[in-house]
Protein backbone atom coordinates (compact mmCIF):
# COMPACT_ATOMS: atom_id res chain seq x y z
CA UNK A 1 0.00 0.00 0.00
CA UNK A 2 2.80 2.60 0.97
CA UNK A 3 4.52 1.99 -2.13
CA UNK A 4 1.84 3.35 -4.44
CA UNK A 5 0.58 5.99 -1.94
CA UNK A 6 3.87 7.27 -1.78
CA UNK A 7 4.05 7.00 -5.42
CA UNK A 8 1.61 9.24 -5.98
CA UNK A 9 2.45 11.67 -3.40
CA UNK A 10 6.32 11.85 -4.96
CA UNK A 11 5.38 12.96 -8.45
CA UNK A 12 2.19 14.99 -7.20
CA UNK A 13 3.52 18.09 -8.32
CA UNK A 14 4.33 17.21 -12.01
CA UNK A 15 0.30 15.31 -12.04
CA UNK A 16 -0.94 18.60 -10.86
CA UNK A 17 1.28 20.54 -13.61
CA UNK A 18 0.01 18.05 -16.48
CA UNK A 19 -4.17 18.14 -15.01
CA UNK A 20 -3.93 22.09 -15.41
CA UNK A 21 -2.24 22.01 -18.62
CA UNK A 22 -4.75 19.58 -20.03
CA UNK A 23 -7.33 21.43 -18.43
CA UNK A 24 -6.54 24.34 -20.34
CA UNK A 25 -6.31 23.40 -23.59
CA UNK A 26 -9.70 21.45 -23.34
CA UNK A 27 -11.07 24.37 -22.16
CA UNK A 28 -9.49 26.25 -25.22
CA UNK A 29 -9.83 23.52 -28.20
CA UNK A 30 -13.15 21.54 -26.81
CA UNK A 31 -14.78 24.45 -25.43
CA UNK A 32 -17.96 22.26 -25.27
CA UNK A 33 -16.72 19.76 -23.30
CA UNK A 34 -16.33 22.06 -19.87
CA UNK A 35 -20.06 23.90 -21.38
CA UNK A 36 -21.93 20.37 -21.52
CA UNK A 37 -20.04 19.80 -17.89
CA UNK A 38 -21.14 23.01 -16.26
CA UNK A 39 -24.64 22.70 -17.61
CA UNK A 40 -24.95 19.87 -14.73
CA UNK A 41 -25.37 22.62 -11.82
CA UNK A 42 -27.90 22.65 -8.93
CA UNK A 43 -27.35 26.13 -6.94
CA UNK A 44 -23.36 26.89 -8.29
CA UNK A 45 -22.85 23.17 -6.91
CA UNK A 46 -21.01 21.29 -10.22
CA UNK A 47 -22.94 18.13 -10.27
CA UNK A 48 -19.77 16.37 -11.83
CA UNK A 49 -17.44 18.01 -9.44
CA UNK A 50 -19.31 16.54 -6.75
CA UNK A 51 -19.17 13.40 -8.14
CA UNK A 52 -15.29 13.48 -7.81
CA UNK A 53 -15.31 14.99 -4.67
CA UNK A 54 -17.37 12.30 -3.53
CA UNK A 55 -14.29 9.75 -4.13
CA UNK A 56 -11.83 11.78 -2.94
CA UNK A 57 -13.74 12.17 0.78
CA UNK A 58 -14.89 8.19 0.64
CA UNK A 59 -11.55 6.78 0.97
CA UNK A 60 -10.90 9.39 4.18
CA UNK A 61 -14.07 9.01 5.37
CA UNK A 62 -13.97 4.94 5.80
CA UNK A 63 -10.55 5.14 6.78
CA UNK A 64 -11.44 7.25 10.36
CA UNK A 65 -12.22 5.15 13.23
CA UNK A 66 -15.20 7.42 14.88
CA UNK A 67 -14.15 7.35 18.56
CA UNK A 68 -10.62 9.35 16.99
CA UNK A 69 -13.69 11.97 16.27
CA UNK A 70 -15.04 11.93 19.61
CA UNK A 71 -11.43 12.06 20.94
CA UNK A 72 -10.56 15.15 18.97
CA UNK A 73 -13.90 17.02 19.71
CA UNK A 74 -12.88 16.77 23.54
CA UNK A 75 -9.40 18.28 22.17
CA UNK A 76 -10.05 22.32 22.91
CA UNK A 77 -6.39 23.49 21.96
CA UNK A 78 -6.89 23.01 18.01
CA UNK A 79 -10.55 23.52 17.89
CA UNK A 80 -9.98 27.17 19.60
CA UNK A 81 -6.77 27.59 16.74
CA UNK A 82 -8.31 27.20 13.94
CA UNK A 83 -11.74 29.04 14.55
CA UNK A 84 -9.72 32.28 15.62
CA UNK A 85 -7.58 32.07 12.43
CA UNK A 86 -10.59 31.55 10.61
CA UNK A 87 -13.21 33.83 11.98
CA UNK A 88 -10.96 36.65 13.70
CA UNK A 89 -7.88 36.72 12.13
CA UNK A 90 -8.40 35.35 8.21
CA UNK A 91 -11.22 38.05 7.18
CA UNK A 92 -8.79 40.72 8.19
CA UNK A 93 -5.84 39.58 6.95
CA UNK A 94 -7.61 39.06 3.54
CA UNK A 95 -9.05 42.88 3.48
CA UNK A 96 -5.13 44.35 4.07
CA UNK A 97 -3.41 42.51 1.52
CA UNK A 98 -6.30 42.72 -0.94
CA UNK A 99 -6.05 46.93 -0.52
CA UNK A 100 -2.44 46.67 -0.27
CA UNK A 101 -1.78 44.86 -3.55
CA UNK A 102 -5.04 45.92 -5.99
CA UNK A 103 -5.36 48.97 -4.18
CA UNK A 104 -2.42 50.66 -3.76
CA UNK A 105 0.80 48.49 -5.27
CA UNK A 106 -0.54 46.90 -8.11
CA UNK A 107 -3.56 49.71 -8.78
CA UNK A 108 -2.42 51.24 -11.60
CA UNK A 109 -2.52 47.72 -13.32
CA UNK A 110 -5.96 47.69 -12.92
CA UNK A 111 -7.69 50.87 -14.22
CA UNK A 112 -11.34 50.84 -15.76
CA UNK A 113 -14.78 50.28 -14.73
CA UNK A 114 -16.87 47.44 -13.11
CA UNK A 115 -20.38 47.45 -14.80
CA UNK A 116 -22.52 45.76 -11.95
CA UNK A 117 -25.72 43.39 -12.26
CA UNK A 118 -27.82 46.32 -11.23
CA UNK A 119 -26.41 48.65 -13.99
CA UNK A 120 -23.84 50.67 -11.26
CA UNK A 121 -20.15 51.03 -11.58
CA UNK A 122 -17.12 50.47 -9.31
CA UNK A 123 -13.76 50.91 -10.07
CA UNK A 124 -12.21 47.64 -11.34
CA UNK A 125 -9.82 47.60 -8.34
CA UNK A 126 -12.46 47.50 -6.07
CA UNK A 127 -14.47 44.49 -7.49
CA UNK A 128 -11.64 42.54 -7.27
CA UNK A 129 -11.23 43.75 -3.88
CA UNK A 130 -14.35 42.71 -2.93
CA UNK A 131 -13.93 39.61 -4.72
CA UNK A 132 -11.11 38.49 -2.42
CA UNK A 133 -13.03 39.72 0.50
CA UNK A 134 -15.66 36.69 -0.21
CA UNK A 135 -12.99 34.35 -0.51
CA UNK A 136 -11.45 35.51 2.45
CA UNK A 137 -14.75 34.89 5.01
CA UNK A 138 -15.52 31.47 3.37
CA UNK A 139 -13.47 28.73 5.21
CA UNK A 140 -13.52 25.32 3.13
CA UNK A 141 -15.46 22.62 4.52
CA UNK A 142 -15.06 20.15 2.02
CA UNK A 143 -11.37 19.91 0.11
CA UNK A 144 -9.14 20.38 3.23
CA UNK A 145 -9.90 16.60 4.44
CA UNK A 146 -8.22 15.71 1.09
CA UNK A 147 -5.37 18.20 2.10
CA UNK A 148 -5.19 16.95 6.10
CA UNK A 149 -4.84 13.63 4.57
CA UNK A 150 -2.14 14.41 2.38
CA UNK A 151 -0.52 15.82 4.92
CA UNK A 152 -0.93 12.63 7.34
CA UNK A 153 -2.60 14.86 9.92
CA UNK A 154 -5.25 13.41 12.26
CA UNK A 155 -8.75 13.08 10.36
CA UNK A 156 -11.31 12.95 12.70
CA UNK A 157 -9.72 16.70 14.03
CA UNK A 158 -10.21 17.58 10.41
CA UNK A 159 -13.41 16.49 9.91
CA UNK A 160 -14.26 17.83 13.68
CA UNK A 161 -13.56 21.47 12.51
CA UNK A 162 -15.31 21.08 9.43
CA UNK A 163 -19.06 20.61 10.98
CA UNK A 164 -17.78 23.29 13.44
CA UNK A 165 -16.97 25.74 10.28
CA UNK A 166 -20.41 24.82 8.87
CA UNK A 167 -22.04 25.37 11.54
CA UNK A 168 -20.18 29.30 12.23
CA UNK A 169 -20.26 30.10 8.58
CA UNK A 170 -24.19 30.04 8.71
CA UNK A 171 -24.33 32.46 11.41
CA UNK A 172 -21.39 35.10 10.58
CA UNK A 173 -20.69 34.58 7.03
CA UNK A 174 -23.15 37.26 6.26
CA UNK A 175 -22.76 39.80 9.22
CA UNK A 176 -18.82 40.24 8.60
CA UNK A 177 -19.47 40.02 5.23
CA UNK A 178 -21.56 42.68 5.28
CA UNK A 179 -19.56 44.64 7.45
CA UNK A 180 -16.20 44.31 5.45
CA UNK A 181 -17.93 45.02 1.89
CA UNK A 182 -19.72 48.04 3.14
CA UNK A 183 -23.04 46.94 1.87
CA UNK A 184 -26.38 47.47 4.14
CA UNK A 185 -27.00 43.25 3.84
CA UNK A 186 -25.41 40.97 2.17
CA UNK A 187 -27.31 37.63 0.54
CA UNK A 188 -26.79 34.48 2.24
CA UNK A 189 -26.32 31.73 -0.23
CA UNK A 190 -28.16 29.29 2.11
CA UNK A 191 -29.04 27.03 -0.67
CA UNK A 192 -25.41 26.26 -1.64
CA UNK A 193 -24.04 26.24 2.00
CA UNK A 194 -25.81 23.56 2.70
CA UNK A 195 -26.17 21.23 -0.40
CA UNK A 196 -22.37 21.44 -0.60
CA UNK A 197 -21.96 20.52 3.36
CA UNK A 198 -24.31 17.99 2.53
CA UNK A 199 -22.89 16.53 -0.81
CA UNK A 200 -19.22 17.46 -0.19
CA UNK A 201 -19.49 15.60 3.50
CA UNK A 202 -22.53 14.14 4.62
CA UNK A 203 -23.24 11.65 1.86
CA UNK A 204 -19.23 10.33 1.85
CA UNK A 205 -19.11 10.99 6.02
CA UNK A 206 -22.20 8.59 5.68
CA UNK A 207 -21.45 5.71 2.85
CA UNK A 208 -17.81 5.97 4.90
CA UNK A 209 -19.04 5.14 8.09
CA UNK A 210 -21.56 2.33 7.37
CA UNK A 211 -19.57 0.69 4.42
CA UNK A 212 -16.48 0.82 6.82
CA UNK A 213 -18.78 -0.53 9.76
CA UNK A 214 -20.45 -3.70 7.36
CA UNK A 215 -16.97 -4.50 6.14
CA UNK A 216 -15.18 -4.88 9.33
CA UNK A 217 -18.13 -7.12 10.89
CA UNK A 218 -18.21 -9.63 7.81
CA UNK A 219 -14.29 -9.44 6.53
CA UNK A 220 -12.55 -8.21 9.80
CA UNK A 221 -10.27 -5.30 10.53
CA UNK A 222 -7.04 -7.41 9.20
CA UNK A 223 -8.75 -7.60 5.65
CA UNK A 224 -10.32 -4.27 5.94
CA UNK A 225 -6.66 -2.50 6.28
CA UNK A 226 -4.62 -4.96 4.05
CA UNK A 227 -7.06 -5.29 0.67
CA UNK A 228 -10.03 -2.64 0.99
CA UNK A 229 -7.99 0.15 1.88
CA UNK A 230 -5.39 -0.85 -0.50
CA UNK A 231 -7.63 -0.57 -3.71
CA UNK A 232 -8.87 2.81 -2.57
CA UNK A 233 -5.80 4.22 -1.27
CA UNK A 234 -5.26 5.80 -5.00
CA UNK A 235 -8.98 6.61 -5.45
CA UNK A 236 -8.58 10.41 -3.70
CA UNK A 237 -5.64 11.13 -5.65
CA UNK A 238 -7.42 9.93 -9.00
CA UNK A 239 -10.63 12.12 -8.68
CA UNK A 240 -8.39 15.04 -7.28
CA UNK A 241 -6.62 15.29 -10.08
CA UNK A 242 -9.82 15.11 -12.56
CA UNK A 243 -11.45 17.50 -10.04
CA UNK A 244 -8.50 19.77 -11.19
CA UNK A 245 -9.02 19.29 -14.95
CA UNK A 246 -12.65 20.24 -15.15
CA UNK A 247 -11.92 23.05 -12.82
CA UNK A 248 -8.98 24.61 -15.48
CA UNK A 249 -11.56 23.52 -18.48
CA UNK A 250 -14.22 25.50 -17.59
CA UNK A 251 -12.22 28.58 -16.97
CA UNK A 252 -9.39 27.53 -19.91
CA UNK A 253 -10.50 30.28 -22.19
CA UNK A 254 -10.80 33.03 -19.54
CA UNK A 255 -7.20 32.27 -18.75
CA UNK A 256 -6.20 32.26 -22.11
CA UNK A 257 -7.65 35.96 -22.62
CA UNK A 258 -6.67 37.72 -19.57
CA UNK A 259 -3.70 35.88 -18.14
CA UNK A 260 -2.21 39.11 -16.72
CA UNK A 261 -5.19 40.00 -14.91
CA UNK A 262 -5.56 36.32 -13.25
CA UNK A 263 -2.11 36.38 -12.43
CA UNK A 264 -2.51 39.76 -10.54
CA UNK A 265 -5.52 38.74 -8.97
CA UNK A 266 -3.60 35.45 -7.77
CA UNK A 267 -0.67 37.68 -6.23
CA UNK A 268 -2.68 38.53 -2.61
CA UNK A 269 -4.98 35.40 -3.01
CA UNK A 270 -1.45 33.77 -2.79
CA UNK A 271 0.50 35.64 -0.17
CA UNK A 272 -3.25 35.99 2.06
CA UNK A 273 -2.82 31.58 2.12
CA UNK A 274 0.66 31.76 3.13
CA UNK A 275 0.92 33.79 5.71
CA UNK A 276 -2.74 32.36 7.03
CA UNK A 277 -0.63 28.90 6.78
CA UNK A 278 2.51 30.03 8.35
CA UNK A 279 0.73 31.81 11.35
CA UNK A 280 -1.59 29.30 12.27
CA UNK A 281 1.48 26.81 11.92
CA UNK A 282 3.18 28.99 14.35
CA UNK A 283 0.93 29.17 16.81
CA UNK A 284 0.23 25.41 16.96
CA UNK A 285 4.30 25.12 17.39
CA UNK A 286 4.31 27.55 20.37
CA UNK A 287 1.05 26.09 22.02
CA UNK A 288 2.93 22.34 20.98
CA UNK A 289 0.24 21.13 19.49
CA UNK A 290 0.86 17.09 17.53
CA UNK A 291 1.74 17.51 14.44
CA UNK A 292 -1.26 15.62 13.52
CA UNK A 293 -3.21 18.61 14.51
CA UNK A 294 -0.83 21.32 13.71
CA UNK A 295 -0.79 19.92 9.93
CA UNK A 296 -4.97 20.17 9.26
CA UNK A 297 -4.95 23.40 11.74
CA UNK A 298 -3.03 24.96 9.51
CA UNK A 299 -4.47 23.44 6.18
CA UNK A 300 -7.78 24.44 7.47
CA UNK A 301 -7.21 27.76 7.71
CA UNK A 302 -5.31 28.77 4.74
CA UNK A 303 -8.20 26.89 2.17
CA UNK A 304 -11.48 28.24 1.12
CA UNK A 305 -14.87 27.03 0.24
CA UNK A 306 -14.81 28.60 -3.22
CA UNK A 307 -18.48 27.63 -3.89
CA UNK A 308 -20.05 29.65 -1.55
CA UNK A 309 -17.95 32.90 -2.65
CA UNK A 310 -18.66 32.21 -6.38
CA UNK A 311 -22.49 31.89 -6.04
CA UNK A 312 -22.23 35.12 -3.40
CA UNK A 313 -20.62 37.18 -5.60
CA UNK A 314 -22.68 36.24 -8.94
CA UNK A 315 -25.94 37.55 -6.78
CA UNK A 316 -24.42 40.66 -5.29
CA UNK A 317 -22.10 41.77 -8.31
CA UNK A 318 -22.84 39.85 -11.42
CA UNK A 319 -21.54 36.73 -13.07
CA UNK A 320 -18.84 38.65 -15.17
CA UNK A 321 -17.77 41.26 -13.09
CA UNK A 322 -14.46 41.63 -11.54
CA UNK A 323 -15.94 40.37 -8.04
CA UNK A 324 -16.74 36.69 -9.55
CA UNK A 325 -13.66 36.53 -11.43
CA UNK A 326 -11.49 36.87 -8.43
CA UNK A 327 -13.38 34.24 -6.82
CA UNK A 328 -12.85 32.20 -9.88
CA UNK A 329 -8.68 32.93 -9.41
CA UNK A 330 -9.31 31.51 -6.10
CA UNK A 331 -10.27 28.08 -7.49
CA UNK A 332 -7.51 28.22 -9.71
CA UNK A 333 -5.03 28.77 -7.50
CA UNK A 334 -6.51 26.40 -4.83
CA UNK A 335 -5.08 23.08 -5.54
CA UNK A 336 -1.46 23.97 -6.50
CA UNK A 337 -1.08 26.20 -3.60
CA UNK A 338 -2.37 23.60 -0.94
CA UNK A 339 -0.08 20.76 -2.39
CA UNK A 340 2.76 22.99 -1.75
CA UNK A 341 1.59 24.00 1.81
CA UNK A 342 1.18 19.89 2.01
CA UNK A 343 4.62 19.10 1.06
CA UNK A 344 5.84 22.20 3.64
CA UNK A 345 3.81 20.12 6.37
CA UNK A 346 5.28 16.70 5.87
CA UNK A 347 9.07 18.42 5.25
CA UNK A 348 8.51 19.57 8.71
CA UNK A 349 6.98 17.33 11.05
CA UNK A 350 10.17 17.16 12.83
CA UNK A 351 9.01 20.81 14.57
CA UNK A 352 6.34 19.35 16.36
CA UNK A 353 5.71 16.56 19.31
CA UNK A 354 4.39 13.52 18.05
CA UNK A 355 0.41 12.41 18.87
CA UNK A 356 2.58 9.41 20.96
């Protein structure tokens, strides 16, 4: 089993390099491919992007014994981390580097008009802004198991904070929302919040836990570890990697036209996930938290759910203004970015105590 999991985990990198390159051109060349794809949509959740994040959560979800969960619920020290990174430190953090890169270094980049949904106009800078903004208050509740897992941190922590962020993001997403885009109130997308907690988690958290339960009682734990989780153990990696195809195809063209502006965009999305990585990896040093918690901690904090800001921004701004489109960068950047953070966690486990 370790020899192809590690397998894929060595040449990562270069699979993620080739997905995004063939995403690209399919998105250029067979620009009805990624149109017939997105057509399968209920509420901005891609019906065949949930298909593949299905399989990349099943083989986490039936690997994590359920009384780890309880265990790490009853763990305050990480819990309390990542939900001040997320809710009192990450909004902020977004809103400075956002102004400080489209606003003041790289403004003069970005000249022109937004032309808003409702017929209104912002400067271009400031759509963008705002765009980031959204990204910024949306913590990801779906992709960052994928990314703890990766990382070899401890699952059911993972999985622990990502009902917890669910929960929070239904009751403050809007309020500081609100409050950091200066608008009187802002639109909750309820609808997608919850269908992609429920398809992103709920059905693999559920197939996981009974298929892993009905296994173990007729096969045993011995053939449960040595075969089942064997054959799976290259399933996440597999549907990540188409996951990142269809997510370059649908936007191939758009990068293709505008590359400068989706690399300028990318600039703060980038630095806002490092230093949201780096600090909350910090912190968990000098508190000692396990690395098994310090790893998804940090993960956790530095991913988004890019869902949630997509739809939100298509209702308040428009689906082609400058808002949604630096949403969009945010999905493109995602998956790259977190491998690296990844590889920085397992390069580094020496820094922390082990969970022993």
């Amino acid at each position: 089993m370790e020899q192809k999991l590690n397998f894929f985990e060595k040449y990562l990198t270069a699979w993620v390099l080739i997905c995004i390159g063939v995403g690209i051109l399919i998105g250029k060349f067979m620009p009805f491919v990624p149109k017939v794809l997105d057509s399968f949509a209920i509420h901005n959740i891609s019906i065949p992007i949930a298909i593949c994040l299905f399989f990349m959560m099943y083989p986490i979800m039936v690997k994590i014994d359920f009384k780890e969960v309880i265990k790490a619920g009853k763990t305050p020290k990480p819990v309390f981390l990542t939900l001040i990174v997320n809710w009192v430190i990450k909004p902020f953090s977004m809103l400075l580097i956002a102004w400080l890169f489209l606003g003041v270094i790289l403004k003069d980049l970005l000249i022109g008009v937004d032309i808003l949904k409702d017929g209104s106009q912002i400067e271009l800078f400031r759509s963008y802004i705002a765009g980031c903004i959204l990204l910024g208050i949306a913590p990801c509740t779906a992709m960052v198991l994928i990314w703890g897992h990766l990382a070899k941190g401890n699952d059911g922590h993972t999985l622990v904070m990502v009902a917890i962020n669910s929960l929070i993001m239904l009751l403050f997403y809007a309020p500081l929302g609100s409050w950091l885009l200066g608008i009187n109130q802002m639109p909750i997308p309820w609808q997608t919040i919850i269908l992609s907690v429920l398809i992103y988690v709920g059905l693999p958290l559920l197939f996981g836990y009974y298929s892993r339960k009905i296994i173990m009682k007729k096969k045993g734990i011995e053939w449960f570890q040595s075969k089942f989780v064997h054959y799976l153990t290259p399933v996440s990696i597999l549907a990540l990697l188409l996951t990142l195809i269809m997510l370059f195809a649908f936007k191939g063209d758009l990068i293709l036209k505008q590359p400068q502006i989706i690399l300028i965009i990318a600039i703060p999305l980038f630095i806002q996930t490092c230093f949201i990585f780096a600090i909350t990896y910090f912190i968990a040093r000098v508190i000692k938290l396990p690395y098994k918690d310090a790893a998804p901690s940090a993960l956790i904090g530095a991913s988004n759910h890019f869902e949630v800001a997509i739809a939100t921004a298509t209702v308040l701004f428009g689906l082609s203004s400058g808002a949604a489109l630096a949403t969009v960068v945010g999905v493109l950047i995602e998956v790259p970015v977190m491998i690296m953070l990844v590889k920085i966690c397992l390069k580094s486990q020496n820094l922390f105590k082990s969970n022993h």
